[in-house]
PDB file of N, CA and C in Angstrom:
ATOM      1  N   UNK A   1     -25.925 -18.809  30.206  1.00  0.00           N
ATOM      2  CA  UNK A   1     -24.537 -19.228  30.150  1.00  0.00           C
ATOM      3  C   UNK A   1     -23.685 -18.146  30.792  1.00  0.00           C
ATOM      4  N   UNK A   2     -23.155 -18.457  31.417  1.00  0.00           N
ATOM      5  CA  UNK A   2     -21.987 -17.823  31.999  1.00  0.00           C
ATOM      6  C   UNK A   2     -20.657 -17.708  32.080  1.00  0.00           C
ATOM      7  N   UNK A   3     -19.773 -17.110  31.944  1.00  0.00           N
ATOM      8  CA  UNK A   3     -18.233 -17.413  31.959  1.00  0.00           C
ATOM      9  C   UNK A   3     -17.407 -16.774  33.365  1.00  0.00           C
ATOM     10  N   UNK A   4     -16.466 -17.399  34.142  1.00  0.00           N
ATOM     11  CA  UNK A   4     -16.045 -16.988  34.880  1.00  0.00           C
ATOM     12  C   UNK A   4     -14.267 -16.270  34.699  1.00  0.00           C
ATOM     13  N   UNK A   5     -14.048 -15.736  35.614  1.00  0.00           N
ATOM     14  CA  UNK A   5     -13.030 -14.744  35.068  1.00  0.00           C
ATOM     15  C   UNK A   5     -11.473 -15.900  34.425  1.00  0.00           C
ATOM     16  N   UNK A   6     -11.682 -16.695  35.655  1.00  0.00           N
ATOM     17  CA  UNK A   6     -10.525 -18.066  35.379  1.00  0.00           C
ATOM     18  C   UNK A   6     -10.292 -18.620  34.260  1.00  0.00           C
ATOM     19  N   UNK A   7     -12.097 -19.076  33.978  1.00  0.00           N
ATOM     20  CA  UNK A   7     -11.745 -19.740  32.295  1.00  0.00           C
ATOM     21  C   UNK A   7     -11.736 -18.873  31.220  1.00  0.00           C
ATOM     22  N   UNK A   8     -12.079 -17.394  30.985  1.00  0.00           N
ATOM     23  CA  UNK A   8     -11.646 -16.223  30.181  1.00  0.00           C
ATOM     24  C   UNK A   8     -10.174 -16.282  30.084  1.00  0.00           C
ATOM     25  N   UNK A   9      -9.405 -16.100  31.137  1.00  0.00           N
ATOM     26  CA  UNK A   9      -8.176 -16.259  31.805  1.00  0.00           C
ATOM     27  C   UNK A   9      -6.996 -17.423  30.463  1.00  0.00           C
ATOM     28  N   UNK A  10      -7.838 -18.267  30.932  1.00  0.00           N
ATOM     29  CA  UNK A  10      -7.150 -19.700  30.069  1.00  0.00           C
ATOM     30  C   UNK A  10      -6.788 -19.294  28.645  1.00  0.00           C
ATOM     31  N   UNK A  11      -8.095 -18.537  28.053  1.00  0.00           N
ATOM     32  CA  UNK A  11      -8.067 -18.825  26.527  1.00  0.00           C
ATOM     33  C   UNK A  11      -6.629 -18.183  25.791  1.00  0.00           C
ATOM     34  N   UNK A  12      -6.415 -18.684  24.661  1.00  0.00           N
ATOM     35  CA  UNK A  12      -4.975 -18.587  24.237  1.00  0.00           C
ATOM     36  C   UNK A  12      -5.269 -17.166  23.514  1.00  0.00           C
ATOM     37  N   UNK A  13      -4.386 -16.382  24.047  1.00  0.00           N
ATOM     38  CA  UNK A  13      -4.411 -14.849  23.175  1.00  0.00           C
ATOM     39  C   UNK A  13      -3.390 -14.728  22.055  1.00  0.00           C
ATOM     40  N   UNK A  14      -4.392 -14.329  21.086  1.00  0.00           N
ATOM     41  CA  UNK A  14      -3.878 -13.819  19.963  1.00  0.00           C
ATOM     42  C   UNK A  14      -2.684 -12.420  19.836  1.00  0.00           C
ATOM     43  N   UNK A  15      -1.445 -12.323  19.038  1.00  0.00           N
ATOM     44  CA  UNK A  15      -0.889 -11.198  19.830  1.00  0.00           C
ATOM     45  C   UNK A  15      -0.710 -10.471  18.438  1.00  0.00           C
ATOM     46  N   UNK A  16      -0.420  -9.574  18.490  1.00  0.00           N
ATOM     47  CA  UNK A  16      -0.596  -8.184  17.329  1.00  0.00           C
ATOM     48  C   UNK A  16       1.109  -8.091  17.109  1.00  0.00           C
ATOM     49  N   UNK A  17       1.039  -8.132  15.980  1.00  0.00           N
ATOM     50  CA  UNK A  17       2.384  -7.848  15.554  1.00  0.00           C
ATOM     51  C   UNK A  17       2.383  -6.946  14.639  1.00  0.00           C
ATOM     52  N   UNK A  18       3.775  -5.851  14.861  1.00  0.00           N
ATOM     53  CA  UNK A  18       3.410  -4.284  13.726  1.00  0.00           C
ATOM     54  C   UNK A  18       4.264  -4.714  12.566  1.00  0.00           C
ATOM     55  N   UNK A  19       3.797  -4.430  11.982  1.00  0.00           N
ATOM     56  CA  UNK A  19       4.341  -4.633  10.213  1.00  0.00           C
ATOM     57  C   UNK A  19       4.520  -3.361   9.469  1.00  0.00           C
ATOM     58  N   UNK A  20       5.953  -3.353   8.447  1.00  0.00           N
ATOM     59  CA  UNK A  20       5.786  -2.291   7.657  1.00  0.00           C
ATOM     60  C   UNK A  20       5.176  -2.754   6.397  1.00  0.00           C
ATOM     61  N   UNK A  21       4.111  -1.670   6.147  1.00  0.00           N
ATOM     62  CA  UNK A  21       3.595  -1.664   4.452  1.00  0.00           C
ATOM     63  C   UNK A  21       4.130  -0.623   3.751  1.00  0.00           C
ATOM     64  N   UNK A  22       4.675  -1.071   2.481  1.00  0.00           N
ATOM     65  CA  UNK A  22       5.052  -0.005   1.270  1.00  0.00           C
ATOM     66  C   UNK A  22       4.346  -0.527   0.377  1.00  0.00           C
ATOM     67  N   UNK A  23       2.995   0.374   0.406  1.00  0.00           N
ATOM     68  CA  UNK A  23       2.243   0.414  -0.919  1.00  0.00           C
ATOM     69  C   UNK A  23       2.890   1.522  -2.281  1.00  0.00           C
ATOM     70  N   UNK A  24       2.524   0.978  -3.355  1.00  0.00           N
ATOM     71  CA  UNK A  24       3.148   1.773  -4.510  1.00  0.00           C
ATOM     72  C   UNK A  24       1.591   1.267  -5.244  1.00  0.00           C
ATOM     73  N   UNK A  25       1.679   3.026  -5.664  1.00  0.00           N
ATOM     74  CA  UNK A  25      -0.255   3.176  -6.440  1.00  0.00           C
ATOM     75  C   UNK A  25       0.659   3.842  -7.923  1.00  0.00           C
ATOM     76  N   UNK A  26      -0.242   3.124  -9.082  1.00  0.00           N
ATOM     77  CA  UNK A  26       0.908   3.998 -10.604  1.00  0.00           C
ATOM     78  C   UNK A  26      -0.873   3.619 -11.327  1.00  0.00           C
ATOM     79  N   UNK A  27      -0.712   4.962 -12.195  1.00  0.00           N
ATOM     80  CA  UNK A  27      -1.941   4.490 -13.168  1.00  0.00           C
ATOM     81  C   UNK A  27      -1.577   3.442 -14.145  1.00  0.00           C
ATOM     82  N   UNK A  28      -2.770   2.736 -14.352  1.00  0.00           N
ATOM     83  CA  UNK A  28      -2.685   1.991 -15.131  1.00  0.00           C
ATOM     84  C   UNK A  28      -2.301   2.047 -16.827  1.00  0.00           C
ATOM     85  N   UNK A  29      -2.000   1.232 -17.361  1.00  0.00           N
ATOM     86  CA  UNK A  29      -1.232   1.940 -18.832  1.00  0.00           C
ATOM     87  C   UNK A  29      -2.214   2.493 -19.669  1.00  0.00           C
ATOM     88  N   UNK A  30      -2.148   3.037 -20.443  1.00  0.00           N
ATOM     89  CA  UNK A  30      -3.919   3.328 -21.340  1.00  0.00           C
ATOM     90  C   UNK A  30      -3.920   4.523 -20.770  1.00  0.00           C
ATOM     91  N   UNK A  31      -4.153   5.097 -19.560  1.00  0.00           N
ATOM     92  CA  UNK A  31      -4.521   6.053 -18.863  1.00  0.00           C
ATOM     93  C   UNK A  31      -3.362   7.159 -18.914  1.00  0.00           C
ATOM     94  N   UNK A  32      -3.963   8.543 -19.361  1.00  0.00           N
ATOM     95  CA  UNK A  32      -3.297   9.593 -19.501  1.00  0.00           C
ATOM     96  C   UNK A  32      -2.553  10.348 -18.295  1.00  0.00           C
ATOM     97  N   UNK A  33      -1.326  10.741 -18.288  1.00  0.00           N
ATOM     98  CA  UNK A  33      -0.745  10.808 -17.063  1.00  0.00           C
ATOM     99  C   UNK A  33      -0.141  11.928 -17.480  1.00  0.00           C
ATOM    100  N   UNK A  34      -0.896  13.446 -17.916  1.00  0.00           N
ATOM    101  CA  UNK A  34      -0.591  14.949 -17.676  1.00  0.00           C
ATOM    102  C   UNK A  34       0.926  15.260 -16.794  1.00  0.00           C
ATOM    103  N   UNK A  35       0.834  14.695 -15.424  1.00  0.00           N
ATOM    104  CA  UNK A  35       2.170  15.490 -14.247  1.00  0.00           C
ATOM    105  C   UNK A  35       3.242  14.456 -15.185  1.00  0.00           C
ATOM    106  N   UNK A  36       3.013  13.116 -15.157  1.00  0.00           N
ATOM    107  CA  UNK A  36       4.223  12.829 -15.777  1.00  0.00           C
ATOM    108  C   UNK A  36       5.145  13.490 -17.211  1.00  0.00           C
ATOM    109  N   UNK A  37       3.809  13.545 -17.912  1.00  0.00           N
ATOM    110  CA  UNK A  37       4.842  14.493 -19.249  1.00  0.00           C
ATOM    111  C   UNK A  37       4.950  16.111 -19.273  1.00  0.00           C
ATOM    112  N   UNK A  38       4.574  16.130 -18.023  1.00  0.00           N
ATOM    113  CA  UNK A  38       4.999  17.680 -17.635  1.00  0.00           C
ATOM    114  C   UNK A  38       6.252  17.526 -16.892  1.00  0.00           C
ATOM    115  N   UNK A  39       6.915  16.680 -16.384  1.00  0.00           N
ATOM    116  CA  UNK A  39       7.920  16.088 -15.795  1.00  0.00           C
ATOM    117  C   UNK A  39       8.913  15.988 -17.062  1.00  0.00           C
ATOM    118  N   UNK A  40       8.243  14.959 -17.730  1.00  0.00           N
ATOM    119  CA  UNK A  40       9.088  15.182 -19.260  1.00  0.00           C
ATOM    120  C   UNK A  40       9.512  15.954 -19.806  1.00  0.00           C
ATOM    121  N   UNK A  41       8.996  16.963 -20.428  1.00  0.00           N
ATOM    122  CA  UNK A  41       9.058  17.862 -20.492  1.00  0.00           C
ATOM    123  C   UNK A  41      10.507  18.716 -20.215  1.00  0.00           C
ATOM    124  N   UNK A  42      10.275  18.981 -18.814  1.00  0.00           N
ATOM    125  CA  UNK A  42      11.209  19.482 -18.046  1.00  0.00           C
ATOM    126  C   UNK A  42      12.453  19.172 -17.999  1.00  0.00           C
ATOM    127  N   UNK A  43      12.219  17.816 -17.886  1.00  0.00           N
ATOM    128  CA  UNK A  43      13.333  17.404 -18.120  1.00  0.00           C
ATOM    129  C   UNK A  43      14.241  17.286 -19.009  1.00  0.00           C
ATOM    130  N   UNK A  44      13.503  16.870 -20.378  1.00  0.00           N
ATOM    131  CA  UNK A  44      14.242  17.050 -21.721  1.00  0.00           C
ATOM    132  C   UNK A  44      14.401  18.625 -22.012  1.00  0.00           C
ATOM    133  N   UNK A  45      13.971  20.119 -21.237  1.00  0.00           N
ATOM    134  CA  UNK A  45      14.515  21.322 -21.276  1.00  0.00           C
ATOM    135  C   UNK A  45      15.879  21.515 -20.244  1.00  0.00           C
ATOM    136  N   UNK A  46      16.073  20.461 -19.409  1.00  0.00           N
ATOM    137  CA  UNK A  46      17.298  20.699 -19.021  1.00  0.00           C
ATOM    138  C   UNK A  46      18.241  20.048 -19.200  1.00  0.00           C
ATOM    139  N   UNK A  47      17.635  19.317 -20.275  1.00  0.00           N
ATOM    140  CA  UNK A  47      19.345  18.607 -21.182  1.00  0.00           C
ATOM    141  C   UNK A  47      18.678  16.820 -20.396  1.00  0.00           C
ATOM    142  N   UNK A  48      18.001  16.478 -20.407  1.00  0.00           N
ATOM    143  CA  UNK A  48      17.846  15.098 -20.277  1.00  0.00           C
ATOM    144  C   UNK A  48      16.959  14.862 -21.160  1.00  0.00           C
ATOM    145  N   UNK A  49      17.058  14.370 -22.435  1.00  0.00           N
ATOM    146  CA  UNK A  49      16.812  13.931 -23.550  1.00  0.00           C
ATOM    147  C   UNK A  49      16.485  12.357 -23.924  1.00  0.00           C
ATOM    148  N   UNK A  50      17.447  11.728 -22.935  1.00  0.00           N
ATOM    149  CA  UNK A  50      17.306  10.452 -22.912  1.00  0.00           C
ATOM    150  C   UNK A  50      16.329   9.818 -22.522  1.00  0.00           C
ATOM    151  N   UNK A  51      15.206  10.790 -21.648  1.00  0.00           N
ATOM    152  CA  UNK A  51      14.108  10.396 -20.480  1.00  0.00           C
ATOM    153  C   UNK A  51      12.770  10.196 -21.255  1.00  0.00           C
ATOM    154  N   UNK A  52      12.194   8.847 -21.120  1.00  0.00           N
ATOM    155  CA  UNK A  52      10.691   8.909 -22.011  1.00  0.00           C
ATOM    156  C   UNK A  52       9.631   8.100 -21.035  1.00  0.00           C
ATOM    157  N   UNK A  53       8.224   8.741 -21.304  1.00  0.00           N
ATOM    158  CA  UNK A  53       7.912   8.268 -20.878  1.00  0.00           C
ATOM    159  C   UNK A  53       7.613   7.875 -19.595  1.00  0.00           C
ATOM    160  N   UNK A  54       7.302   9.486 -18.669  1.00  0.00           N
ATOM    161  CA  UNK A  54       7.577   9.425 -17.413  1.00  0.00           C
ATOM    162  C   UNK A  54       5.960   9.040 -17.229  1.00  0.00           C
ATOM    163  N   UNK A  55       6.014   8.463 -15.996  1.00  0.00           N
ATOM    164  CA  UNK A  55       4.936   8.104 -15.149  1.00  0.00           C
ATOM    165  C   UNK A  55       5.020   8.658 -13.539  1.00  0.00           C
ATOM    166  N   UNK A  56       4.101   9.307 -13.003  1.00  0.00           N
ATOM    167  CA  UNK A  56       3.862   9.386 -11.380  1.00  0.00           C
ATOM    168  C   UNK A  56       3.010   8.935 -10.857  1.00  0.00           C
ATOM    169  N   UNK A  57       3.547   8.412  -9.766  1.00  0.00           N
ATOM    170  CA  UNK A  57       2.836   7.640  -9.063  1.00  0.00           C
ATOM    171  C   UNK A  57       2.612   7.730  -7.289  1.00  0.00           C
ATOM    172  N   UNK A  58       2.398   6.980  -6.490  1.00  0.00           N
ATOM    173  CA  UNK A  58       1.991   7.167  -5.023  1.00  0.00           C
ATOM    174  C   UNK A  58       2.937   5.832  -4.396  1.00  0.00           C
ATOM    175  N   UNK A  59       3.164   6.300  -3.676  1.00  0.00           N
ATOM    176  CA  UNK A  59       4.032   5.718  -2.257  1.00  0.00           C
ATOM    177  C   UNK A  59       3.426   6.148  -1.128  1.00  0.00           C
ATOM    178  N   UNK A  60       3.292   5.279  -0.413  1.00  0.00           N
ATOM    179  CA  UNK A  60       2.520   5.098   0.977  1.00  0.00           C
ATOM    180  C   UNK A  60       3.159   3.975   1.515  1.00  0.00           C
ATOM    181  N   UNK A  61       3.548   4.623   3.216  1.00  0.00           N
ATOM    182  CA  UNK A  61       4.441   3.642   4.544  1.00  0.00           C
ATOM    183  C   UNK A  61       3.554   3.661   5.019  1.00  0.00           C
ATOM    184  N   UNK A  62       3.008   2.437   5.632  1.00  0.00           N
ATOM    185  CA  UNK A  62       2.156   2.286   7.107  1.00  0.00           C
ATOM    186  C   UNK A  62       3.043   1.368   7.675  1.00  0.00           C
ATOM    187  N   UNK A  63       2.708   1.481   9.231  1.00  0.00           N
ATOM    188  CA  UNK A  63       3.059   0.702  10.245  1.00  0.00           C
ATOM    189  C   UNK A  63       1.469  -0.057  10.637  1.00  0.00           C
ATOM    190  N   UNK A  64       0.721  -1.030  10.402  1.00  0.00           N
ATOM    191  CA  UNK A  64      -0.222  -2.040  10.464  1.00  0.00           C
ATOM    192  C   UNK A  64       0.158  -3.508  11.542  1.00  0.00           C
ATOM    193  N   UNK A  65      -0.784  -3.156  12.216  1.00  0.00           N
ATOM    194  CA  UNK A  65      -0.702  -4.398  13.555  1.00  0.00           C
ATOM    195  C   UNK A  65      -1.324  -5.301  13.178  1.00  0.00           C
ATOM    196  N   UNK A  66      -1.268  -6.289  13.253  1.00  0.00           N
ATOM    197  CA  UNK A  66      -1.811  -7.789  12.474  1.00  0.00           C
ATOM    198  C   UNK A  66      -1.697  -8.920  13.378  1.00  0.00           C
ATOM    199  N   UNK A  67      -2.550  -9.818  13.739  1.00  0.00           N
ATOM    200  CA  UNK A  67      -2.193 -11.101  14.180  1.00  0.00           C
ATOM    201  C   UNK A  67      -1.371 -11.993  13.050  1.00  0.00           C
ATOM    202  N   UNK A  68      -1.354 -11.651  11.694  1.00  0.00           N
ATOM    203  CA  UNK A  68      -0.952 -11.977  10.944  1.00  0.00           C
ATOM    204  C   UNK A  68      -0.553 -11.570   9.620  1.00  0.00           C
ATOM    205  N   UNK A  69       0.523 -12.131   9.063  1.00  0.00           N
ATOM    206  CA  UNK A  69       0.813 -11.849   7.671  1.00  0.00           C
ATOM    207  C   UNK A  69      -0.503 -11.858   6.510  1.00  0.00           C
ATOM    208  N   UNK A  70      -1.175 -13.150   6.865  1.00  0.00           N
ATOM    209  CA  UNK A  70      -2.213 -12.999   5.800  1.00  0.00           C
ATOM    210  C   UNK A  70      -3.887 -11.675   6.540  1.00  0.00           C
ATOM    211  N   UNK A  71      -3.666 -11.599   7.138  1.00  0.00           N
ATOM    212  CA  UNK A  71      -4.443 -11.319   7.706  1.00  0.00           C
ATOM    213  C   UNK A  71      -4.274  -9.500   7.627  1.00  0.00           C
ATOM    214  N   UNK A  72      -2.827  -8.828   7.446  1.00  0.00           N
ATOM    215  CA  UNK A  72      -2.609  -7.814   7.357  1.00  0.00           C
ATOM    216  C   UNK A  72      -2.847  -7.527   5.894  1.00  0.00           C
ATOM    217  N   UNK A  73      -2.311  -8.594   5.132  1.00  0.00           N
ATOM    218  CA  UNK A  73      -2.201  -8.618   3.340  1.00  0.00           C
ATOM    219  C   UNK A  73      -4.135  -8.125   3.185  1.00  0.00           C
ATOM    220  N   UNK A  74      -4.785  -8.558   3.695  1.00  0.00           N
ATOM    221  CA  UNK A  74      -6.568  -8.756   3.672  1.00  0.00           C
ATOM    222  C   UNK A  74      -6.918  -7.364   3.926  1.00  0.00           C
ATOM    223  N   UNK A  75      -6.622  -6.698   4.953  1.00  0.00           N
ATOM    224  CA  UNK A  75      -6.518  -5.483   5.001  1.00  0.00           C
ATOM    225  C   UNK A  75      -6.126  -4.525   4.293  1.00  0.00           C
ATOM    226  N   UNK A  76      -4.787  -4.553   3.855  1.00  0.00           N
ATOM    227  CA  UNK A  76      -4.323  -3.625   3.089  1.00  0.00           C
ATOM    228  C   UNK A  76      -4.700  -3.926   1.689  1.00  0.00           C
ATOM    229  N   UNK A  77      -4.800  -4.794   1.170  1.00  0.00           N
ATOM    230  CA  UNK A  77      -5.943  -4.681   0.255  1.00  0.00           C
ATOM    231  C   UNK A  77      -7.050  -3.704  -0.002  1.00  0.00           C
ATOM    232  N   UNK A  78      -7.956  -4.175   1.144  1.00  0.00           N
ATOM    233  CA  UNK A  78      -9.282  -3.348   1.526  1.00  0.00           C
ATOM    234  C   UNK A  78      -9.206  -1.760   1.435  1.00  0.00           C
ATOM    235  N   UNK A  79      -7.852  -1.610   2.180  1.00  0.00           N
ATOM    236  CA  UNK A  79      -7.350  -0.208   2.518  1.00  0.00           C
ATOM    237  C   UNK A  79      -7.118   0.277   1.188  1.00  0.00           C
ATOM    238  N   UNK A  80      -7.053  -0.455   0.057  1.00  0.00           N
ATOM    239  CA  UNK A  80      -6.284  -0.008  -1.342  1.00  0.00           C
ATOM    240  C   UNK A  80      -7.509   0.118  -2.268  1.00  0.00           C
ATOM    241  N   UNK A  81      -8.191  -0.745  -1.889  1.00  0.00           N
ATOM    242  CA  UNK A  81      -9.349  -1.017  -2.708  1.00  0.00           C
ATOM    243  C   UNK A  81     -10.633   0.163  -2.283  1.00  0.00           C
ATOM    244  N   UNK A  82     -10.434   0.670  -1.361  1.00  0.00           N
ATOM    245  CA  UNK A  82     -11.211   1.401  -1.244  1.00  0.00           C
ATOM    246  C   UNK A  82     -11.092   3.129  -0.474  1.00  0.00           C
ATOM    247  N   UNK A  83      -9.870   2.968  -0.419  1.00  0.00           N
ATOM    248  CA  UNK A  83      -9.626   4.615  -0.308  1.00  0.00           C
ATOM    249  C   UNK A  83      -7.599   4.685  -0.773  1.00  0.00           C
ATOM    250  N   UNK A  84      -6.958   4.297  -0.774  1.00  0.00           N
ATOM    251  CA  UNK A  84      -6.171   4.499  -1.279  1.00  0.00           C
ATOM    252  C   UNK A  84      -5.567   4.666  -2.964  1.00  0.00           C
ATOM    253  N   UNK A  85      -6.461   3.878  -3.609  1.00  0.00           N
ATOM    254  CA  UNK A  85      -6.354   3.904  -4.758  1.00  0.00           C
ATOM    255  C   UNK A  85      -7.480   3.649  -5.884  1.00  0.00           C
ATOM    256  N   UNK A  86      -7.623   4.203  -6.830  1.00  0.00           N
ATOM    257  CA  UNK A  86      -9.044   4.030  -7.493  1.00  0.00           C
ATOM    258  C   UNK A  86      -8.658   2.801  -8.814  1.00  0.00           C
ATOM    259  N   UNK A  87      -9.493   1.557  -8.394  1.00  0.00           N
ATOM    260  CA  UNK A  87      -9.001   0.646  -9.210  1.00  0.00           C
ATOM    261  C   UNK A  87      -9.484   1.002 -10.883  1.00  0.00           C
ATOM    262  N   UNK A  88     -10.129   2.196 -11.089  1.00  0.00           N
ATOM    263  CA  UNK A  88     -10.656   2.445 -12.269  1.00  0.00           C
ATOM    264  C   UNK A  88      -9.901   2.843 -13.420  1.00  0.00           C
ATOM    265  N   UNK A  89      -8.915   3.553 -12.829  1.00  0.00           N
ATOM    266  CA  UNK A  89      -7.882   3.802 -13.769  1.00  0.00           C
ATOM    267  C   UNK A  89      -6.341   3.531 -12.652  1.00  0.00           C
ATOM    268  N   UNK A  90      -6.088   2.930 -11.263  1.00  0.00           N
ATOM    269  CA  UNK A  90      -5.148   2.962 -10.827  1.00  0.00           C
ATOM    270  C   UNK A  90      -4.558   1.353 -10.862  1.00  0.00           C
ATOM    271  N   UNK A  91      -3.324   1.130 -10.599  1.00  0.00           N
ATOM    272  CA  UNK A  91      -3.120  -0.559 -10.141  1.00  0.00           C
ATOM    273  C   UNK A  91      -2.218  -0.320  -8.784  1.00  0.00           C
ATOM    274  N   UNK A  92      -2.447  -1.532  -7.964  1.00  0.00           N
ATOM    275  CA  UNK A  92      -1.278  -1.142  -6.951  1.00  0.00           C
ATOM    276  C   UNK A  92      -0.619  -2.455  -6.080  1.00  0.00           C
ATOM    277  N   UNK A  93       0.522  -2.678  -5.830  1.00  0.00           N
ATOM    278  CA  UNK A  93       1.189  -3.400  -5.424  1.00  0.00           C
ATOM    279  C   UNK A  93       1.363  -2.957  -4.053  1.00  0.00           C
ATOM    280  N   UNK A  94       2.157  -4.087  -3.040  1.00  0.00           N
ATOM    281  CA  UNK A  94       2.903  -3.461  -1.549  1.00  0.00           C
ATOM    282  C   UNK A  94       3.903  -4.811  -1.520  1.00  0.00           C
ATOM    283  N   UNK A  95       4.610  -4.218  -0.784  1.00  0.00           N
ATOM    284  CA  UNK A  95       5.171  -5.341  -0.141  1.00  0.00           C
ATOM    285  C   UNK A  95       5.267  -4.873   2.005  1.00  0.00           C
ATOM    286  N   UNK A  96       5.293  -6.448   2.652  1.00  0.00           N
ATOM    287  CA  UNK A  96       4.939  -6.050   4.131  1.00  0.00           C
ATOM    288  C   UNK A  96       6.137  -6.850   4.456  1.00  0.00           C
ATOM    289  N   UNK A  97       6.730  -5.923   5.447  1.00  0.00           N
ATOM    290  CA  UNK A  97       7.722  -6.441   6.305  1.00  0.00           C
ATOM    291  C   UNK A  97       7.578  -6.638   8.015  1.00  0.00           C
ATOM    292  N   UNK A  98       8.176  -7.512   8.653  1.00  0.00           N
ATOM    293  CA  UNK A  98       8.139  -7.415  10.095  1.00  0.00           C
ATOM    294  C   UNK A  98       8.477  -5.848  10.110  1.00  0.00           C
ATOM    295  N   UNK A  99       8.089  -5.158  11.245  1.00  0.00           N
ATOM    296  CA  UNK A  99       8.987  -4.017  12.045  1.00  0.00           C
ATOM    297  C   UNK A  99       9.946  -4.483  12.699  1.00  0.00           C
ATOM    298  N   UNK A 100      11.065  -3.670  12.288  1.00  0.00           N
ATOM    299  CA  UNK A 100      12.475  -4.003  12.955  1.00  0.00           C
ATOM    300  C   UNK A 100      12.511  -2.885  14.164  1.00  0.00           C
TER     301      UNK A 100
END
């Protein structure tokens, strides 16, 4: 079988569109979170008393090229699921926007 350059030519191309991702990584509840009540802490020594219950967490921007919305969502998943965040004790959300 052979293909010639013409009918390569024809086929309808798929085009890449860049997307912003804002992933947000927070441990899950149950799970002990040391920097946050050392945050606490601190805070209630400088007169913020009102503050309970701190949590820290991860923020991550990518710019991700996608033929598609679902198709980028599949990815960044993957990307979360397996090096961005540890589903063992982490949870994590994003939301994806066109690039403006």
């Amino acid at each position: 079988m052979s293909f010639s350059v013409a009918s390569f030519a024809e086929w309808p191309r798929l085009e890449n569109k860049t997307m912003r991702v804002r992933i947000f990584v927070s441990l899950k509840k149950g799970v002990l979170d040391p920097q946050g009540k050392a945050i606490e802490r601190s805070l209630h020594a400088f007169g913020y008393a009102e503050v309970q219950d701190v949590r820290v967490g991860k923020f991550l921007e990518l710019e991700v090229d996608a033929t598609s919305r679902e198709s980028a969502e599949a990815r960044v998943r993957e990307m979360c699921d397996k090096l961005l965040a540890n589903p063992v004790i982490e949870d994590y959300r994003f939301e994806i926007s066109p690039e403006s």
